[in-house]
C-alpha atoms as a PDB file:
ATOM      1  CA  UNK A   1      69.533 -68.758 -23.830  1.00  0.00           C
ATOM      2  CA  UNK A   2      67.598 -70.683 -26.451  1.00  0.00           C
ATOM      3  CA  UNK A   3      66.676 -68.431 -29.532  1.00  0.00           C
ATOM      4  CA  UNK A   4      69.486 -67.600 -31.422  1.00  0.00           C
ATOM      5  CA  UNK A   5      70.321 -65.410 -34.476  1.00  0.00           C
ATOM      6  CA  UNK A   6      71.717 -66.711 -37.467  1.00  0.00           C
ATOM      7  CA  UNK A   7      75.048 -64.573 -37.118  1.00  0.00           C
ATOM      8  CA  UNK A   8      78.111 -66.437 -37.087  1.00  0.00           C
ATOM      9  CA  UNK A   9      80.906 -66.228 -34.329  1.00  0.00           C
ATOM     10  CA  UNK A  10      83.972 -65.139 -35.218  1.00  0.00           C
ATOM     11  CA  UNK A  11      86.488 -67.690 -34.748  1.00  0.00           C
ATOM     12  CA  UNK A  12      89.021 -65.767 -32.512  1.00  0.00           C
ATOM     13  CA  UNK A  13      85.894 -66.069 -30.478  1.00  0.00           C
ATOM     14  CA  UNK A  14      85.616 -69.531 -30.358  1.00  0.00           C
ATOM     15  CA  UNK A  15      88.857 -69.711 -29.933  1.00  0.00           C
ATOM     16  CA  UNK A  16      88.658 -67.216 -26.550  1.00  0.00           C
ATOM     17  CA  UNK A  17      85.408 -69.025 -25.269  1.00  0.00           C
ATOM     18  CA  UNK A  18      87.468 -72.753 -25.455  1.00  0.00           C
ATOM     19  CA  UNK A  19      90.622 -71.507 -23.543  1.00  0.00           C
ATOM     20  CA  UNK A  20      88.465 -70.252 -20.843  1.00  0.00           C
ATOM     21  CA  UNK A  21      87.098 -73.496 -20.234  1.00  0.00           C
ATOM     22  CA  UNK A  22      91.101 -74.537 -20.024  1.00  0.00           C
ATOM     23  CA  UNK A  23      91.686 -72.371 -17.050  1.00  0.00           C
ATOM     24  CA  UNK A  24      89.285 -73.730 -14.949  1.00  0.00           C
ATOM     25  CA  UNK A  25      90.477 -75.416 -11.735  1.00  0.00           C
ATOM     26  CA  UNK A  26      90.501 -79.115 -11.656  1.00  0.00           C
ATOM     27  CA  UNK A  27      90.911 -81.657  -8.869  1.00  0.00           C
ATOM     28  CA  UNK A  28      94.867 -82.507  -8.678  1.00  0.00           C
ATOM     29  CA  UNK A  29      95.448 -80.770 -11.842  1.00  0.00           C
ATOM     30  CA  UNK A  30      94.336 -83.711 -14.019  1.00  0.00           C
ATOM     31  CA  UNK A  31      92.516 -81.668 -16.147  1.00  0.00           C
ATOM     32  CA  UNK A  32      89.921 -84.709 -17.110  1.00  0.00           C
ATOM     33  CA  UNK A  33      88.447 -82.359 -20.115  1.00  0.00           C
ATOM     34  CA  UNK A  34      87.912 -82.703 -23.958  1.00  0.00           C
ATOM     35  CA  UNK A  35      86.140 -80.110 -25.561  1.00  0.00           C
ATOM     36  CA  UNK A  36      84.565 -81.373 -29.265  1.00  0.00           C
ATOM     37  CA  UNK A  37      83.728 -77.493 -31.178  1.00  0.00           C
ATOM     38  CA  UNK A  38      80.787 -78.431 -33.701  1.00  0.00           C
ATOM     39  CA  UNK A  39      79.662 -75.455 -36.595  1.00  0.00           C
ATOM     40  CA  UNK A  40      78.499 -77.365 -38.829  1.00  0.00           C
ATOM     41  CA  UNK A  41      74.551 -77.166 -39.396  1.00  0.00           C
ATOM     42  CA  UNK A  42      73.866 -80.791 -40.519  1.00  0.00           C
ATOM     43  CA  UNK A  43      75.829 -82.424 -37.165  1.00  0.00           C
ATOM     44  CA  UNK A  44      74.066 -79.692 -34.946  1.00  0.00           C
ATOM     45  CA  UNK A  45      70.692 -81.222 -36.916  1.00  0.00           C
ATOM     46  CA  UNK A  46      71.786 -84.663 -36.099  1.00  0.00           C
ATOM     47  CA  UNK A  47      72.537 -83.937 -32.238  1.00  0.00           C
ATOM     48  CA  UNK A  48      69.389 -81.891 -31.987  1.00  0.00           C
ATOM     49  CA  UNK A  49      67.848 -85.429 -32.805  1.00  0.00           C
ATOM     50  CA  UNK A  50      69.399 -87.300 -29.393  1.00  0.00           C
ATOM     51  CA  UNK A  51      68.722 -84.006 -27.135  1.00  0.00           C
ATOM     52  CA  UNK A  52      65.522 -83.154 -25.900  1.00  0.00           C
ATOM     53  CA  UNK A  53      67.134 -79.916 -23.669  1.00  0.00           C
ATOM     54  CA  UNK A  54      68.537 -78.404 -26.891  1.00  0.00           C
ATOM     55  CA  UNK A  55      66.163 -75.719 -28.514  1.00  0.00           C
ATOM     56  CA  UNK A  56      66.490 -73.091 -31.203  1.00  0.00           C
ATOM     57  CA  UNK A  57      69.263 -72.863 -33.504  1.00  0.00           C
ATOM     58  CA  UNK A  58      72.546 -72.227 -32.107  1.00  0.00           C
ATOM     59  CA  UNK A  59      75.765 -71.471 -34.266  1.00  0.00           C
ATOM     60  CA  UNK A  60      77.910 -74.156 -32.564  1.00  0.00           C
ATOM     61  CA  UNK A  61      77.777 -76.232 -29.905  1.00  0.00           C
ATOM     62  CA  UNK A  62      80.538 -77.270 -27.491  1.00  0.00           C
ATOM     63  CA  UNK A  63      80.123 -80.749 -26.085  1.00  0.00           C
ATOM     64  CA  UNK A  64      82.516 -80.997 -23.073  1.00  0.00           C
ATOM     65  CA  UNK A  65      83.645 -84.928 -22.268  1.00  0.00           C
ATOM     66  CA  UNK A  66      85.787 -86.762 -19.237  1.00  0.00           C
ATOM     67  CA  UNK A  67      88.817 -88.234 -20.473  1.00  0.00           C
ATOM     68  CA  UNK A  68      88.828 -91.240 -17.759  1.00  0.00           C
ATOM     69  CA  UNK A  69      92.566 -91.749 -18.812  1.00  0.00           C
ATOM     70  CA  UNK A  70      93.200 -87.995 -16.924  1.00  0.00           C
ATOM     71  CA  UNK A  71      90.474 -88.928 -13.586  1.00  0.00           C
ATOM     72  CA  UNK A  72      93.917 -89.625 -10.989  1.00  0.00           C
ATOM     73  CA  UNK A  73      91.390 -91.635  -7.964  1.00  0.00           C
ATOM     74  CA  UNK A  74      89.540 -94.438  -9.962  1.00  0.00           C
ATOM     75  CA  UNK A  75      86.689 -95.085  -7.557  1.00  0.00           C
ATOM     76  CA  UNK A  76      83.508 -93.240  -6.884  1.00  0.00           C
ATOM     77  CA  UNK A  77      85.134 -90.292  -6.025  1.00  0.00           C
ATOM     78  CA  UNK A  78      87.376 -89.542  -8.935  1.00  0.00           C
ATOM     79  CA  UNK A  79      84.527 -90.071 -10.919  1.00  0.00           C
ATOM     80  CA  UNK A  80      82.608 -86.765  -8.872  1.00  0.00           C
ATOM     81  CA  UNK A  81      85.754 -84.636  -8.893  1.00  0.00           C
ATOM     82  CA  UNK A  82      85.567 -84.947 -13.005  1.00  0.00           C
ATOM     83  CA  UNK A  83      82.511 -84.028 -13.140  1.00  0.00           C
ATOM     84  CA  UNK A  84      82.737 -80.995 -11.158  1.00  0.00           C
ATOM     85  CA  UNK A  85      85.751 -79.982 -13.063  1.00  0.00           C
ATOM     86  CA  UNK A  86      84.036 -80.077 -16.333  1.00  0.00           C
ATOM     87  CA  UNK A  87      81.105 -78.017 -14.266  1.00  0.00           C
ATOM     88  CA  UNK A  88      83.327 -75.431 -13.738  1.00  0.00           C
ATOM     89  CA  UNK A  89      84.943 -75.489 -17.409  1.00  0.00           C
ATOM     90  CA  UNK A  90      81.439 -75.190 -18.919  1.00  0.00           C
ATOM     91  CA  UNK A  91      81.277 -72.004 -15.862  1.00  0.00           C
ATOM     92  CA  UNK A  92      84.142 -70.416 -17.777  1.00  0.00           C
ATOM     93  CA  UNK A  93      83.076 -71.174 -21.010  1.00  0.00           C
ATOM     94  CA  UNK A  94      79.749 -69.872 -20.498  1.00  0.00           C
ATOM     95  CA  UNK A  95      81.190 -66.368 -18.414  1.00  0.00           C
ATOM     96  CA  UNK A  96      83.657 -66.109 -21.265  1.00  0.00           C
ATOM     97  CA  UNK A  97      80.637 -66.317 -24.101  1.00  0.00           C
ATOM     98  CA  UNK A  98      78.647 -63.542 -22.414  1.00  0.00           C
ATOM     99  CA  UNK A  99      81.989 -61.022 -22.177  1.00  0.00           C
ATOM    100  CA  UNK A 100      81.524 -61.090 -25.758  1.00  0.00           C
ATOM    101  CA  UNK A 101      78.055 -60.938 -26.171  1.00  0.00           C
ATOM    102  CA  UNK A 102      77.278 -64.757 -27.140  1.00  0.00           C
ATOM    103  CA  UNK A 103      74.273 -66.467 -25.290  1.00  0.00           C
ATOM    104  CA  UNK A 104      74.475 -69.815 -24.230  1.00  0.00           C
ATOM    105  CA  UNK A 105      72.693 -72.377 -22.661  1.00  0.00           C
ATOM    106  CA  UNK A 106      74.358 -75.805 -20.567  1.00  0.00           C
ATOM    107  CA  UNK A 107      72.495 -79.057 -22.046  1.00  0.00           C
ATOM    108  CA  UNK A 108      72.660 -82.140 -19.740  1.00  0.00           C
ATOM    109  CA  UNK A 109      69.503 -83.540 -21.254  1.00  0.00           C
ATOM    110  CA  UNK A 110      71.217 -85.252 -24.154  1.00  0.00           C
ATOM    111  CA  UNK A 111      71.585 -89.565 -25.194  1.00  0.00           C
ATOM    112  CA  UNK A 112      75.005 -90.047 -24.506  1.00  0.00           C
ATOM    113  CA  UNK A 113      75.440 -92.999 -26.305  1.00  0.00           C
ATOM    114  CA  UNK A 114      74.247 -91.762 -29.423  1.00  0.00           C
ATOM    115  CA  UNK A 115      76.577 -88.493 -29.255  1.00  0.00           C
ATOM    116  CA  UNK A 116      79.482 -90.457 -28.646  1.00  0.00           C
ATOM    117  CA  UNK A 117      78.562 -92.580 -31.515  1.00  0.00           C
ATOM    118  CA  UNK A 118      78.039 -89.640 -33.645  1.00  0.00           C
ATOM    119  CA  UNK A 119      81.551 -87.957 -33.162  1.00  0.00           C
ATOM    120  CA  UNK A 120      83.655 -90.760 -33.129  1.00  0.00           C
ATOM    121  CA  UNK A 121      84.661 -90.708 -29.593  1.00  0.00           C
ATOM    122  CA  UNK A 122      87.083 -93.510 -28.120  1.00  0.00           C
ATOM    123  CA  UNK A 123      85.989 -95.593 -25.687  1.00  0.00           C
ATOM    124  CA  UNK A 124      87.928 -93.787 -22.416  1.00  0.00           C
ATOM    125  CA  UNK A 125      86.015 -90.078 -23.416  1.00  0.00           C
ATOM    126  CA  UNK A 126      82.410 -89.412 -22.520  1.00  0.00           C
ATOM    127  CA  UNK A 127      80.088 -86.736 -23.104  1.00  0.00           C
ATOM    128  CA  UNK A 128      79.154 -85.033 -19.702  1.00  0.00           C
ATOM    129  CA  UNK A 129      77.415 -81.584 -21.306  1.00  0.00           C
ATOM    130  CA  UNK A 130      76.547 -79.782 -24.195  1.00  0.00           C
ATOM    131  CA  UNK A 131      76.813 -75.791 -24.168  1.00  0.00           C
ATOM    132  CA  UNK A 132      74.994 -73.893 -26.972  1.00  0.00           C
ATOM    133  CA  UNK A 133      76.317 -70.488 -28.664  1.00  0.00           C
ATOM    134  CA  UNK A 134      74.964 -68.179 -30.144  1.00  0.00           C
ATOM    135  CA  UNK A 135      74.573 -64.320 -30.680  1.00  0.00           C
ATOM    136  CA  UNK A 136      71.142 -64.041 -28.464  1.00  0.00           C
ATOM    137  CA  UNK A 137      67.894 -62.900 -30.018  1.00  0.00           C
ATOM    138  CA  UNK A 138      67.194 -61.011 -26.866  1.00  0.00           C
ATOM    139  CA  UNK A 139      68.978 -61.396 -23.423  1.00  0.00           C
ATOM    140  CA  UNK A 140      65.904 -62.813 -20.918  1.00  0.00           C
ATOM    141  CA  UNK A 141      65.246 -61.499 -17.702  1.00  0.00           C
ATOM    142  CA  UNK A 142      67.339 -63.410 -14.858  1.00  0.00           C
ATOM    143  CA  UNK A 143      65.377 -65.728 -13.076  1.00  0.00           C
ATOM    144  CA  UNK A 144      64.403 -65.115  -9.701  1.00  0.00           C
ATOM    145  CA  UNK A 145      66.314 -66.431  -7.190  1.00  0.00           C
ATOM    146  CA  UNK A 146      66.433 -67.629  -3.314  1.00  0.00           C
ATOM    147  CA  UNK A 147      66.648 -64.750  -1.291  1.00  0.00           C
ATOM    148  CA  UNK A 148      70.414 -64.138   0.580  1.00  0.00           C
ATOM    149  CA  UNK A 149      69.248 -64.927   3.807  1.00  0.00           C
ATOM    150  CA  UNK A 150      68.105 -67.930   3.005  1.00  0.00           C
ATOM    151  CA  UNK A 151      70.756 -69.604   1.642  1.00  0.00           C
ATOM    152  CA  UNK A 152      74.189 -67.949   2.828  1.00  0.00           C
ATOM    153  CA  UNK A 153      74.782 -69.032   6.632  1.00  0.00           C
ATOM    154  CA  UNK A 154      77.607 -68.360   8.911  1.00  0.00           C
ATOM    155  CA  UNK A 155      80.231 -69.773  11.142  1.00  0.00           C
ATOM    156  CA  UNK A 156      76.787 -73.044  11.037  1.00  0.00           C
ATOM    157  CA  UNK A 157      73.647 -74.405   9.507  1.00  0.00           C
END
């Protein structure tokens, strides 16, 4: 979802769309997400500025961070794990949006380091993902995908 109208979302919304990202599952329960809930036109501007993936004009964004003070395993691995769990918060997040009827779009394509600089974040947080909201201008066709056959197997490859 990348065109937007200008309607705003009701913040018992927002509110509904962040705790679903809390109930997503997460490697030993650590939980390694911050979720930073951005309205405000000018800082959406300024972020638009450092992402080339985000398009149109979305009420708020939701940039969802690792907090590598929560990741328990501190090699390679723990550092995977985190990311998957804030893959599967932005999942609920997203699911959550469209129960309402809010569009929204996952961002990966984003400068980091400029984002972080941009809302203050301390040193042990980094931004992992940007999800867009917004009340859709029209919901697109799904796109086409592999067919079942090709992709589920059983019992092996």
């Amino acid at each position: 979802m990348r065109s937007f109208k200008p309607d705003p979302i009701p913040e018992e919304y927002l509110r509904l769309i962040l705790e679903a990202g809390l109930w997503a599952p997460s490697g030993s329960n650590a939980q390694p997400w911050e979720f930073i809930l951005i309205r405000e036109k000018s800082l959406i501007d300024k972020i638009k500025l450092f992402s080339p993936g985000l398009f149109g004009d979305p009420y708020a964004l939701i940039v969802l961070c690792v907090n590598r003070n929560r990741i328990k395993r501190r090699d390679e691995s723990g550092k995977q794990i985190a990311l998957m769990d804030i893959a599967m918060a932005a999942q609920n997040i997203m699911l959550e949006a469209y129960y309402l009827g809010i569009g929204s779009c996952p961002i990966a394509s984003f400068n980091k380091t400029a984002v972080k600089e941009l809302l203050d974040m301390p040193d042990h947080v980094d931004p992992v993902l940007i999800v867009s909201l917004g009340y859709p201008e029209g919901w697109p066709e799904p796109p086409k995908r592999r067919p079942f056959e090709e992709v589920v197997h059983y019992e092996k490859y």
